[in-house]
Protein backbone atom coordinates (compact mmCIF):
# COMPACT_ATOMS: atom_id res chain seq x y z
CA UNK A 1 57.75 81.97 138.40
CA UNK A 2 59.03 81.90 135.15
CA UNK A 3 59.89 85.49 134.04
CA UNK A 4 59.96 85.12 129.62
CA UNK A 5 60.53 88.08 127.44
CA UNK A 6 56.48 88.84 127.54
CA UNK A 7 56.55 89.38 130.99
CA UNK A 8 59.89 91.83 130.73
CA UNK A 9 57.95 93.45 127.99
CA UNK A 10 54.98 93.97 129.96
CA UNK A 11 57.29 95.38 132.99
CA UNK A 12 58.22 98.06 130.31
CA UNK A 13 55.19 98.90 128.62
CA UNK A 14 53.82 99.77 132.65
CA UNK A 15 56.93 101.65 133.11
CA UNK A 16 56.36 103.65 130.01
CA UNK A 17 52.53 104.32 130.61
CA UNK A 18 52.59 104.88 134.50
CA UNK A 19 56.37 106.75 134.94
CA UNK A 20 54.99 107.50 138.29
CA UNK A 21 53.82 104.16 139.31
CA UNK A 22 50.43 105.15 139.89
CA UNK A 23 47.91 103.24 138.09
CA UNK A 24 45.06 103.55 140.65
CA UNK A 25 42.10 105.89 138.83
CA UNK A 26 41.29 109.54 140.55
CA UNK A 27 39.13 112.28 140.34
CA UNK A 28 40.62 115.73 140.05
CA UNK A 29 38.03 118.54 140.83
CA UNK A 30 39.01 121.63 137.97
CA UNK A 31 38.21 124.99 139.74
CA UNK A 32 36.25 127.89 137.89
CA UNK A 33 39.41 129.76 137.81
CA UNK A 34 41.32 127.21 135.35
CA UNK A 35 41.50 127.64 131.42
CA UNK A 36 40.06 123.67 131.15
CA UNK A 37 36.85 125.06 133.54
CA UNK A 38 36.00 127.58 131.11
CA UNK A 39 36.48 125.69 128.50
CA UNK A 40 34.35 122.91 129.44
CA UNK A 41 31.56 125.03 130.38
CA UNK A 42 31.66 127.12 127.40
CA UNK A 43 31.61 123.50 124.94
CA UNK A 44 28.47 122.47 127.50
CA UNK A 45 27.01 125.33 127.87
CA UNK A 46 26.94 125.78 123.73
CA UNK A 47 25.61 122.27 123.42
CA UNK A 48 22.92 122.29 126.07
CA UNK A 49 21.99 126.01 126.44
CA UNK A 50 19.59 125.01 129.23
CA UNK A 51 21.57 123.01 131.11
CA UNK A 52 23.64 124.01 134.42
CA UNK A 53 27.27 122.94 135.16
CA UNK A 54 27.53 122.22 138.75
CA UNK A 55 31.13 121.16 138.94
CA UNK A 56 33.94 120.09 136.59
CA UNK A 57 35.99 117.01 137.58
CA UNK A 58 38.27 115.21 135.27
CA UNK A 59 38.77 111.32 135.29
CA UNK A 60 42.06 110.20 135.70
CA UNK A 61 42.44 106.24 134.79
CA UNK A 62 46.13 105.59 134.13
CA UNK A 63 44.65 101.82 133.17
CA UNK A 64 42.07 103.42 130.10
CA UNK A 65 44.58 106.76 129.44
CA UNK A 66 47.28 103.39 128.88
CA UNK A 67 44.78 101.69 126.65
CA UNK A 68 44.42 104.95 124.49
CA UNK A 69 47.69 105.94 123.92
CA UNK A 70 47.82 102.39 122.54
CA UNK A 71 45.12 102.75 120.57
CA UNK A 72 46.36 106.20 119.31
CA UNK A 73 49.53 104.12 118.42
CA UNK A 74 48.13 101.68 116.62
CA UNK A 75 46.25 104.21 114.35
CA UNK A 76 49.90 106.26 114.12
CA UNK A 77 51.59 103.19 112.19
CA UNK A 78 48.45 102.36 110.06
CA UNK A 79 48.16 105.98 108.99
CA UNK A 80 50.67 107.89 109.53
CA UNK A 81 48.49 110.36 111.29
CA UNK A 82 45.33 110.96 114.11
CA UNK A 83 43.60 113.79 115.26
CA UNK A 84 42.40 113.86 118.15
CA UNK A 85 39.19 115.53 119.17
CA UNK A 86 37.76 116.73 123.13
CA UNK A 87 35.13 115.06 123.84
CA UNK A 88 32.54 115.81 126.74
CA UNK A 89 30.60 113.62 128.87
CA UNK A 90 27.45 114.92 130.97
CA UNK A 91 25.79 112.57 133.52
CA UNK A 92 24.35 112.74 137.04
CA UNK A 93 26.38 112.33 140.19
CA UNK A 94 24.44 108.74 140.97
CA UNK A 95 25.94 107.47 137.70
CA UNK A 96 29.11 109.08 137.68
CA UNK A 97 30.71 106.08 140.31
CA UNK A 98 29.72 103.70 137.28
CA UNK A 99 31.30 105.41 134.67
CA UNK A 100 35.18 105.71 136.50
């Protein structure tokens, strides 16, 4: 196998975005007793008053978290600038497989 300057460029962009080598997705329960926990019930909570948080588990996908910071790059050379916002996503435990 030939190894060209793309593929040495690709070995360091994977470096850079996965310094631990991990690039397999997880899913990281967040206790009631953390700051993000509160926070993420509070934003739910103030959004869908009826609603009831059962649990609070964060995604962690090294692959899409990669494809962001990219993304956020991109938009850093066009405009000099981004903001980023928190966004929340509610759905049932029988979808939630589908959506990591």
């Amino acid at each position: 196998e030939e190894i060209g300057p793309s593929s040495i460029a690709g070995e360091n962009l994977i470096r850079t975005l996965y310094p631990d080598g991990n690039i397999e997705e997880t899913l990281e329960e967040i206790g009631p007793s953390s700051r993000h926990y509160n926070i993420a019930v509070r934003s739910l909570t103030s959004t869908f008053p009826q609603g009831r948080v059962k649990r609070v588990s964060k995604v962690i996908n090294p692959f899409l978290k990669g494809m962001y910071e990219l993304k956020k790059a991109e938009y850093q050379c066009r405009n000099g600038a981004v903001k980023e916002i928190t966004l929340y996503h509610t759905t049932s435990q029988y979808k939630a497989n589908d959506i990591i």
